[in-house]
N, C-alpha and C. Protein backbone atom coordinates (compact mmCIF):
# COMPACT_ATOMS: atom_id res chain seq x y z
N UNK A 1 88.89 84.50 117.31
CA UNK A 1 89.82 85.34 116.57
C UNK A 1 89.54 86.81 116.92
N UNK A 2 90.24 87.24 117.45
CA UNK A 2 90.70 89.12 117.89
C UNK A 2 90.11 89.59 116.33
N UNK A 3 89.24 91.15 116.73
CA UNK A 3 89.42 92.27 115.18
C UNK A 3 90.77 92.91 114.78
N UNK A 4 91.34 92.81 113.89
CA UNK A 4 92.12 93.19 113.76
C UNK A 4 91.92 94.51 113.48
N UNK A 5 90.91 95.72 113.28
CA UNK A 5 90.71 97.23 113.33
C UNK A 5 89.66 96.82 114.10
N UNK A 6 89.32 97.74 115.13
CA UNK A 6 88.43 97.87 116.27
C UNK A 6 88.64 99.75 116.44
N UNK A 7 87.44 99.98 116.55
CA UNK A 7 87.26 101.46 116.39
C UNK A 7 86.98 101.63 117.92
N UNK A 8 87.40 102.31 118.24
CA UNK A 8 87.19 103.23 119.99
C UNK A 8 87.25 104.85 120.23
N UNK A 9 86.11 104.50 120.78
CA UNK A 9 85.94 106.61 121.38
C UNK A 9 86.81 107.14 120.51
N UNK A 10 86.79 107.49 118.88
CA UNK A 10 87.34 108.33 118.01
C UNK A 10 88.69 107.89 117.74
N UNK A 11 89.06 106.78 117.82
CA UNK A 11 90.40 106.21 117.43
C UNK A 11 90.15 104.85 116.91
N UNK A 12 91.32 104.58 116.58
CA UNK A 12 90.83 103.29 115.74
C UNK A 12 92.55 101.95 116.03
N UNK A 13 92.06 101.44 116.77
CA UNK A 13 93.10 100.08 116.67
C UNK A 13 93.11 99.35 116.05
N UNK A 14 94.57 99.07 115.75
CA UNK A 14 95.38 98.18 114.57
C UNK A 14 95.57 97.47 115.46
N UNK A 15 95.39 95.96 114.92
CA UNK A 15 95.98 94.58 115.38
C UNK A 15 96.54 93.98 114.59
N UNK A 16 97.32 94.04 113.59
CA UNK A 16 97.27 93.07 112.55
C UNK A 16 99.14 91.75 113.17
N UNK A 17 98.21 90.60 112.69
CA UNK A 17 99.61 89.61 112.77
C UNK A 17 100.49 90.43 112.47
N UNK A 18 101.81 89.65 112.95
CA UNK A 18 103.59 90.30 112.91
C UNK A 18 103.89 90.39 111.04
N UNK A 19 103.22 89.27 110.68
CA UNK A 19 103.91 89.16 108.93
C UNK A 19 103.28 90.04 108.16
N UNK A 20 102.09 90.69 108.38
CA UNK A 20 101.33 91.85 107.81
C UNK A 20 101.82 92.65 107.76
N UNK A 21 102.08 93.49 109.43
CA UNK A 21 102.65 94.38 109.57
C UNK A 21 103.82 94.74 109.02
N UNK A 22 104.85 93.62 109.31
CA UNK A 22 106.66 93.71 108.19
C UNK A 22 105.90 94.30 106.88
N UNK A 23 104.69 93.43 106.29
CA UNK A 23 104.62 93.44 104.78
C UNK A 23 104.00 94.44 104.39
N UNK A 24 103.12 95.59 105.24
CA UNK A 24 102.46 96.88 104.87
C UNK A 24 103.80 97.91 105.36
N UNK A 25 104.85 97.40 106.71
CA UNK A 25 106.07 98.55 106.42
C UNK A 25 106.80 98.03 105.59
N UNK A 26 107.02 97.07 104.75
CA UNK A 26 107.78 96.81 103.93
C UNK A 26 107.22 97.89 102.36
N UNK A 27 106.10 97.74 102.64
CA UNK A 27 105.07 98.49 101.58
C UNK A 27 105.72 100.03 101.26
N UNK A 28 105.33 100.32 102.62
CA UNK A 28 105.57 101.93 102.83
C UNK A 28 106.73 102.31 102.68
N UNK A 29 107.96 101.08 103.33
CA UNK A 29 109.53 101.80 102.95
C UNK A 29 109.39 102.14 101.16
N UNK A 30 108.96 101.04 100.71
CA UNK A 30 109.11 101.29 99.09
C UNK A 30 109.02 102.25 98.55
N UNK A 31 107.16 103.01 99.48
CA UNK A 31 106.51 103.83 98.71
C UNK A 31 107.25 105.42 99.09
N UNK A 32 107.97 105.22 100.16
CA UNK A 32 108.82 106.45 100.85
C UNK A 32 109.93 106.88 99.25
N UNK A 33 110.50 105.77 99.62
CA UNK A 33 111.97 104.85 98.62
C UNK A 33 111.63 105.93 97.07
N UNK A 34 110.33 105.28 96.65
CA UNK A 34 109.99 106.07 95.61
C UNK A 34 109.85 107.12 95.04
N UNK A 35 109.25 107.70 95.94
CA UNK A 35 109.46 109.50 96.34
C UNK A 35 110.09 110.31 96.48
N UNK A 36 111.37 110.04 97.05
CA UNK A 36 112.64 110.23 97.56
C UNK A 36 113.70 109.98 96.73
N UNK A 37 113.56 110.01 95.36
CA UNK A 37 115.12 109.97 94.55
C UNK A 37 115.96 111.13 94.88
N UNK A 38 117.35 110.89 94.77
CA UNK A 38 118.22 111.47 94.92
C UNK A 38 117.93 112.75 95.01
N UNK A 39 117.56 113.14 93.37
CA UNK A 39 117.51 114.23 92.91
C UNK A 39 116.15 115.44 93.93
N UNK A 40 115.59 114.82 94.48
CA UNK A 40 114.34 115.26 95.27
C UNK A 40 114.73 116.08 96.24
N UNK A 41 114.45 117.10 96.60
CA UNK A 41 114.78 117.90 97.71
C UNK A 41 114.57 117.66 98.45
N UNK A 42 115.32 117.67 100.11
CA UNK A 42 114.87 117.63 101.30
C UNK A 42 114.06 118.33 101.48
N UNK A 43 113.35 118.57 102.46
CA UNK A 43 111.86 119.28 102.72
C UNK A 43 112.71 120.31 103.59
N UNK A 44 112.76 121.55 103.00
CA UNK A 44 112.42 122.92 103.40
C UNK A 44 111.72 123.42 104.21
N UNK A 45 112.04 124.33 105.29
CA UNK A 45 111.65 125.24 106.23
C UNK A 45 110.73 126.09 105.28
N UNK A 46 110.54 125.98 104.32
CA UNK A 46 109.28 127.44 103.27
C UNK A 46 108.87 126.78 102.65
N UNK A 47 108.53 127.20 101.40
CA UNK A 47 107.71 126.37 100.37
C UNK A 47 108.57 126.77 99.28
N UNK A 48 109.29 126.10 98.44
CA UNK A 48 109.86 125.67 97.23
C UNK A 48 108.99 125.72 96.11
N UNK A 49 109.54 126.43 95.01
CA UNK A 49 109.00 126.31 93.58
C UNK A 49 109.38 125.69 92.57
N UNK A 50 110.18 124.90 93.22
CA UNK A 50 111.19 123.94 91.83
C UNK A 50 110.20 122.75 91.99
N UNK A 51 110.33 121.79 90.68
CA UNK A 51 110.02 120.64 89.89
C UNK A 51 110.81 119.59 91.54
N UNK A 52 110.04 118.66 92.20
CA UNK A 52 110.65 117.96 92.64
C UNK A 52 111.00 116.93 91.64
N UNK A 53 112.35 116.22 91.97
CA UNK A 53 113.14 115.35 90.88
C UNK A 53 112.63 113.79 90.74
N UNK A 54 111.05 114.03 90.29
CA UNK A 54 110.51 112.83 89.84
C UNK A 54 110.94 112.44 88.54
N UNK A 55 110.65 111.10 88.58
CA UNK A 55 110.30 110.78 87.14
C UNK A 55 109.29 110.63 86.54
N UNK A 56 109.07 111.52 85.44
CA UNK A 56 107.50 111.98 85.35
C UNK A 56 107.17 111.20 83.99
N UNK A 57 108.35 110.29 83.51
CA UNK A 57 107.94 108.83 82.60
C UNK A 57 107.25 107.70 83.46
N UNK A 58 106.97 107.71 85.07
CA UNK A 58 107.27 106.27 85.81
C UNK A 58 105.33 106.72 85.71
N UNK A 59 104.74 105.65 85.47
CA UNK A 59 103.17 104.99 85.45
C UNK A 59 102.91 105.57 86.72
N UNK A 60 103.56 105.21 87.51
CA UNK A 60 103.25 105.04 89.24
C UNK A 60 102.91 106.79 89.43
N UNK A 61 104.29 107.38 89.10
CA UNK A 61 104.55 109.10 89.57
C UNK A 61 103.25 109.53 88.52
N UNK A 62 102.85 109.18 87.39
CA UNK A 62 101.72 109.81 86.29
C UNK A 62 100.32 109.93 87.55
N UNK A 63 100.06 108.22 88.15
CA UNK A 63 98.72 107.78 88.75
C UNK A 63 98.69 108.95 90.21
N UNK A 64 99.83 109.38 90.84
CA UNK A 64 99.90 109.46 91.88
C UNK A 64 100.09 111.48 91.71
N UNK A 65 100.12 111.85 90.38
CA UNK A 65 100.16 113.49 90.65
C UNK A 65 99.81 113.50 89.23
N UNK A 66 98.55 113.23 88.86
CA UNK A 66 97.78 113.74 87.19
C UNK A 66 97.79 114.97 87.23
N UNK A 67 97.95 114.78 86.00
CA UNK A 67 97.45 116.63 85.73
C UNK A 67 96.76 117.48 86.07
N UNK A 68 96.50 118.64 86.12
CA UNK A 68 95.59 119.55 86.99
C UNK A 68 95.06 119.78 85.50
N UNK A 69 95.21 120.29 84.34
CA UNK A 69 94.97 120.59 83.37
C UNK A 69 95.27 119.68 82.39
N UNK A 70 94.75 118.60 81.76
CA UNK A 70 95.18 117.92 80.39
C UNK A 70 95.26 118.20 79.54
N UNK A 71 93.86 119.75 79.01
CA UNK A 71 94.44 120.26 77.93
C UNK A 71 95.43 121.75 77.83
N UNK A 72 95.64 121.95 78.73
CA UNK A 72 96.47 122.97 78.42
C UNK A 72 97.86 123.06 79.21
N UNK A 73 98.84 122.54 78.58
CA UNK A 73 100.21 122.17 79.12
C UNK A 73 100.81 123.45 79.51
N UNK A 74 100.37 124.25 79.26
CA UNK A 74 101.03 125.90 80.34
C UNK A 74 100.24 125.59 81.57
N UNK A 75 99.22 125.66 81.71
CA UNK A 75 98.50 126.19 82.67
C UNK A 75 99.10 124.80 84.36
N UNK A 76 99.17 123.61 83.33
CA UNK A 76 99.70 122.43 83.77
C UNK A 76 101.01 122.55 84.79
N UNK A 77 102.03 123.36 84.14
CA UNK A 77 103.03 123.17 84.21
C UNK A 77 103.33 124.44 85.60
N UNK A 78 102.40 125.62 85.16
CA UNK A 78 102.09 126.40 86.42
C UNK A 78 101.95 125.80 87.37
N UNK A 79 100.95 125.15 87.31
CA UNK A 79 100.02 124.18 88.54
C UNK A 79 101.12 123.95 89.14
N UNK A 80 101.82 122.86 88.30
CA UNK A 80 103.04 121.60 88.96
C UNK A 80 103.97 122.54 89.68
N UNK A 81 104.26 123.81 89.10
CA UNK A 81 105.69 124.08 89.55
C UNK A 81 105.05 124.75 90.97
N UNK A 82 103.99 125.11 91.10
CA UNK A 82 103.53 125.77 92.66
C UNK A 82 102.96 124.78 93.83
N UNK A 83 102.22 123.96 93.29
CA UNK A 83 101.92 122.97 93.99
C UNK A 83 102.17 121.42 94.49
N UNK A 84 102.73 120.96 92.92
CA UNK A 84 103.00 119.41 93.41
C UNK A 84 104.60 119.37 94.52
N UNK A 85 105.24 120.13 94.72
CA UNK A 85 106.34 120.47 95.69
C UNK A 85 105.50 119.76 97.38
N UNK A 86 104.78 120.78 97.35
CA UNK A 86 103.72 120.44 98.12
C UNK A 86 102.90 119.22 98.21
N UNK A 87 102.56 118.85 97.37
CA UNK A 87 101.75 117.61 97.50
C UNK A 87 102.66 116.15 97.62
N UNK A 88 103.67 116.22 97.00
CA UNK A 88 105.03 115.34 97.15
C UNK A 88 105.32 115.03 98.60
N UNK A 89 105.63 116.79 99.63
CA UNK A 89 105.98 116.60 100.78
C UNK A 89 104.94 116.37 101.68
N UNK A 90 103.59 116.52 101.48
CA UNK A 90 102.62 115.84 102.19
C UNK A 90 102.56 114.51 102.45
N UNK A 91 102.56 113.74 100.86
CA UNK A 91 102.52 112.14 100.78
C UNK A 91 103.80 111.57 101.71
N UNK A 92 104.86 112.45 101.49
CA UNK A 92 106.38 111.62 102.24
C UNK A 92 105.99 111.92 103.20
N UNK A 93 105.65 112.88 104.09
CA UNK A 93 105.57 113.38 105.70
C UNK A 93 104.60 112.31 106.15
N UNK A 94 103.24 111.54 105.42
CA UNK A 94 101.91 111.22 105.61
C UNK A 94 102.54 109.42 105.89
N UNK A 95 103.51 109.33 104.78
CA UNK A 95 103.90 108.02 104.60
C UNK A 95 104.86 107.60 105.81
N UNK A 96 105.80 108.40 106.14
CA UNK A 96 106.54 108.66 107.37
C UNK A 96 105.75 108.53 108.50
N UNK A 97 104.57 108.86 109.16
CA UNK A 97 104.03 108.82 110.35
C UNK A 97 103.34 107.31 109.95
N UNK A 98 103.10 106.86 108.93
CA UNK A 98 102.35 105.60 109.14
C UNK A 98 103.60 104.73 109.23
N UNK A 99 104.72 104.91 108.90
CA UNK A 99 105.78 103.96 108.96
C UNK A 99 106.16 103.72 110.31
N UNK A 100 106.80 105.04 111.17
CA UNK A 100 107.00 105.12 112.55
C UNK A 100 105.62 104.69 113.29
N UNK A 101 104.31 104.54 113.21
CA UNK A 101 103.09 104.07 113.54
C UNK A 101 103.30 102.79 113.72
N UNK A 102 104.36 101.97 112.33
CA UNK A 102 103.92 100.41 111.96
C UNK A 102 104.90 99.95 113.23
N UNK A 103 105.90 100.71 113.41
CA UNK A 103 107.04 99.92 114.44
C UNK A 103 106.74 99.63 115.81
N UNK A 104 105.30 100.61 116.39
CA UNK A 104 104.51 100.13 117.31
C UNK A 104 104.45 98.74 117.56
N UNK A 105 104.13 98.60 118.93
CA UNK A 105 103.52 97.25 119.18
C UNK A 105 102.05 96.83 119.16
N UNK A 106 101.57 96.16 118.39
CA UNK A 106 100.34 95.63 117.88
C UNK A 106 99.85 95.45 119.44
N UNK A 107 98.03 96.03 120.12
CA UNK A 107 97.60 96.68 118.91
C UNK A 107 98.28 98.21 118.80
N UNK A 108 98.10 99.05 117.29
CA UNK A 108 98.83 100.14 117.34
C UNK A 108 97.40 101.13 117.99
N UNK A 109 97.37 102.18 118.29
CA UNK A 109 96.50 102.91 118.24
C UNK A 109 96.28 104.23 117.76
N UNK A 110 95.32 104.68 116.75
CA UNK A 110 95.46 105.86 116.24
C UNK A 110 95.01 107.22 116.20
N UNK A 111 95.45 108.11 116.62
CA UNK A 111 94.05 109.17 116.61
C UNK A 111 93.46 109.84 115.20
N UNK A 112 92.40 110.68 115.44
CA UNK A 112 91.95 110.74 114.05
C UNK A 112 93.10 111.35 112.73
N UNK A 113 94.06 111.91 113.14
CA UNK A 113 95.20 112.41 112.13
C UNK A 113 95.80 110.88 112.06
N UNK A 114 96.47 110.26 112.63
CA UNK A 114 97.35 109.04 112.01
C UNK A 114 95.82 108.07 110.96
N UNK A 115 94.88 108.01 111.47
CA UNK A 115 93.88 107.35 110.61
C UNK A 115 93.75 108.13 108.92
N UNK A 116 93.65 109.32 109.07
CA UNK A 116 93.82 110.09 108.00
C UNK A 116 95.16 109.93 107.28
N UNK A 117 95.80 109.88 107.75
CA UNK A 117 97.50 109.42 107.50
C UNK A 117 97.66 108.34 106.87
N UNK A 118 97.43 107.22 107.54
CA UNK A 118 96.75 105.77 107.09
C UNK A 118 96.46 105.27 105.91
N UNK A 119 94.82 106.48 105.72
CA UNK A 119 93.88 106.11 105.05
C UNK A 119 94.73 106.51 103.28
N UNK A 120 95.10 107.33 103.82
CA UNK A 120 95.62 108.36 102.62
C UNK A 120 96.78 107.50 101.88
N UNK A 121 97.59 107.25 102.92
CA UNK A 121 99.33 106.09 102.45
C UNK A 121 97.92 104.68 101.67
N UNK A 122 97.30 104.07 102.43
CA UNK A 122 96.84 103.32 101.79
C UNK A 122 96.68 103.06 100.37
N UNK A 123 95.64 104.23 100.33
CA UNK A 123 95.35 104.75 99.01
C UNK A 123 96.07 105.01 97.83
N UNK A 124 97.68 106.01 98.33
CA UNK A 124 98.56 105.90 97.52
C UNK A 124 99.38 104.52 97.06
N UNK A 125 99.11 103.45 98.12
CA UNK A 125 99.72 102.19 97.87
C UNK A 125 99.06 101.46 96.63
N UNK A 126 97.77 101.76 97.10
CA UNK A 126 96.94 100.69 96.14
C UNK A 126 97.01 101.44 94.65
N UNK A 127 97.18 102.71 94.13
CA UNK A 127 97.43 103.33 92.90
C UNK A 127 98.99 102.71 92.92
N UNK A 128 99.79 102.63 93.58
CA UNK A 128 101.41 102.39 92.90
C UNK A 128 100.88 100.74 92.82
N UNK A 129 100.33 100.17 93.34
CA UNK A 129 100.47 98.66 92.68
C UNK A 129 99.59 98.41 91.49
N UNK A 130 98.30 98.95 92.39
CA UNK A 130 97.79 98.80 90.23
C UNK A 130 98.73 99.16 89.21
N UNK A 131 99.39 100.19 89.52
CA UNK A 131 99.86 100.95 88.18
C UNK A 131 101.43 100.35 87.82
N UNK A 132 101.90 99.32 89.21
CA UNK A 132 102.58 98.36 88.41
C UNK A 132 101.97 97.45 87.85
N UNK A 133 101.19 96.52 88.29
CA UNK A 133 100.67 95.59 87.76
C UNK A 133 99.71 95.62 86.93
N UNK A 134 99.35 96.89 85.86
CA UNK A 134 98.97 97.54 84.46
C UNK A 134 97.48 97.58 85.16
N UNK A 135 96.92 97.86 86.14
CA UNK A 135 95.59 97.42 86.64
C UNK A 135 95.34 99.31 86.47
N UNK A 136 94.93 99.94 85.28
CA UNK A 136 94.84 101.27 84.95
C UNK A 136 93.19 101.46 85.17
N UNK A 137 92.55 100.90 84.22
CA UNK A 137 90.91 100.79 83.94
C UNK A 137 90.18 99.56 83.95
N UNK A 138 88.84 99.82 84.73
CA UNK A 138 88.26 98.93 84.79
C UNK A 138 88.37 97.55 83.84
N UNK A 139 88.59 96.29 83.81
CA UNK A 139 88.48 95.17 83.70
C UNK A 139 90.27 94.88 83.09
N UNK A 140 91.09 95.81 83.40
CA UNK A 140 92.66 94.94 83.63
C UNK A 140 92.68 94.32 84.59
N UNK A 141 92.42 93.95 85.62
CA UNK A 141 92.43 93.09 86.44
C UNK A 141 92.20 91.44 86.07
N UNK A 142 91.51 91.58 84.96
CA UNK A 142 91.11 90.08 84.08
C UNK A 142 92.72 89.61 83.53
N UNK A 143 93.43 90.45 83.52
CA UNK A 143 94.17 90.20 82.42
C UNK A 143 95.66 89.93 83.74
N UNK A 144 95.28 90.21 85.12
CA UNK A 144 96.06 89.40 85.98
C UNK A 144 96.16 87.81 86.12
N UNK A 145 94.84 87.09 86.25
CA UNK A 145 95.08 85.85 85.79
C UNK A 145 95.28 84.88 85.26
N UNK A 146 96.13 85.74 83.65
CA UNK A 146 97.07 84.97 83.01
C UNK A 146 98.48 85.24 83.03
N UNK A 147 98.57 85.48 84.47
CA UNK A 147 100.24 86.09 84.13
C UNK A 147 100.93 84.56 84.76
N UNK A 148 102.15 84.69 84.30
CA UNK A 148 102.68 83.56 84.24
C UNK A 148 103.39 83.27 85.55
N UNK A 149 103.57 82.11 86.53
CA UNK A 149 104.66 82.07 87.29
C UNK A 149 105.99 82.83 87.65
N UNK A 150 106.13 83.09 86.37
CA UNK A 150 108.12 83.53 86.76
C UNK A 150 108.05 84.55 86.20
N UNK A 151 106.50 85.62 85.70
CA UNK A 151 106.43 86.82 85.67
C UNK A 151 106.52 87.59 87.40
N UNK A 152 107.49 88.47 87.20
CA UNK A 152 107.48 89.27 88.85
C UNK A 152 106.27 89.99 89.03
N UNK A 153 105.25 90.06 88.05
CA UNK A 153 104.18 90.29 88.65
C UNK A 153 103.64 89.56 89.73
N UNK A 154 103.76 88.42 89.61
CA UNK A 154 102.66 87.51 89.77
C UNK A 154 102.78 86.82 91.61
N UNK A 155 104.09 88.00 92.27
CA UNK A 155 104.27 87.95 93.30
C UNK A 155 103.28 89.25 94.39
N UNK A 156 103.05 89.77 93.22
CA UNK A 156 102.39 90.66 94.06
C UNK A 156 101.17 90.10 93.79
């Protein structure tokens, strides 16, 4: 059996089977999908100070841009309106190069920015699925193996 990550002279190759791959860009369209409501601005030639048009009720958008400040909702709201613009269009730009990455032909190969790219989309993946599948704090995960068949959890 082939490695499916094999690290070389400062790069790192992806091998993964054909059904992986669909199922980590299937991942990433989502996590793009998510980011990207309507209301969201295209990404700008400058830097923007408006609220990008999240929904800042969704579990997922809470796990994926917490507060800079919890107790003090001014200082918070500063933060958000200068920076999360920014941090929004990082994750979509970051999520974007691993997507165009996935359409490669296996193995893919990466240099140290697409690995960083990668590492990072990963990361944001695994917070949007915990935070569907209520996996918030240590030992919810117990409380995955009573979910029922024909709960749509229980596909992921």
């Amino acid at each position: 059996m082939r490695r499916r990550v094999r690290r070389r002279r400062g790069q790192v190759e992806l091998n993964l089977p054909d059904v992986e791959m669909e199922l980590l860009a299937s991942l990433v369209d989502q996590f793009i999908e998510l980011l990207r409501p309507e209301a969201a601005p295209v990404a700008a030639p400058w830097p923007t100070f408006e609220r990008p048009g999240l929904d800042d009720s969704d579990p997922v958008i809470q796990r994926l841009f917490p507060p800079a400040y919890r107790i003090d909702s001014e200082a918070d709201a500063e933060y958000r309106r200068f920076a999360e613009s920014d941090a929004l269009r990082r994750k979509l730009t970051e999520a974007q190069q691993v997507r165009t990455l996935l359409d490669d032909v296996p193995p893919v190969v990466l240099d140290e920015a697409a690995i960083g790219a990668l590492l990072r989309t990963l990361n944001a993946l695994r917070l949007t699925l915990a935070s569907r599948l209520g996996v918030v704090q240590p030992g919810d995960e117990a409380a995955l193996a009573a979910v029922r068949r024909d709960d749509p959890r229980a596909a992921l």
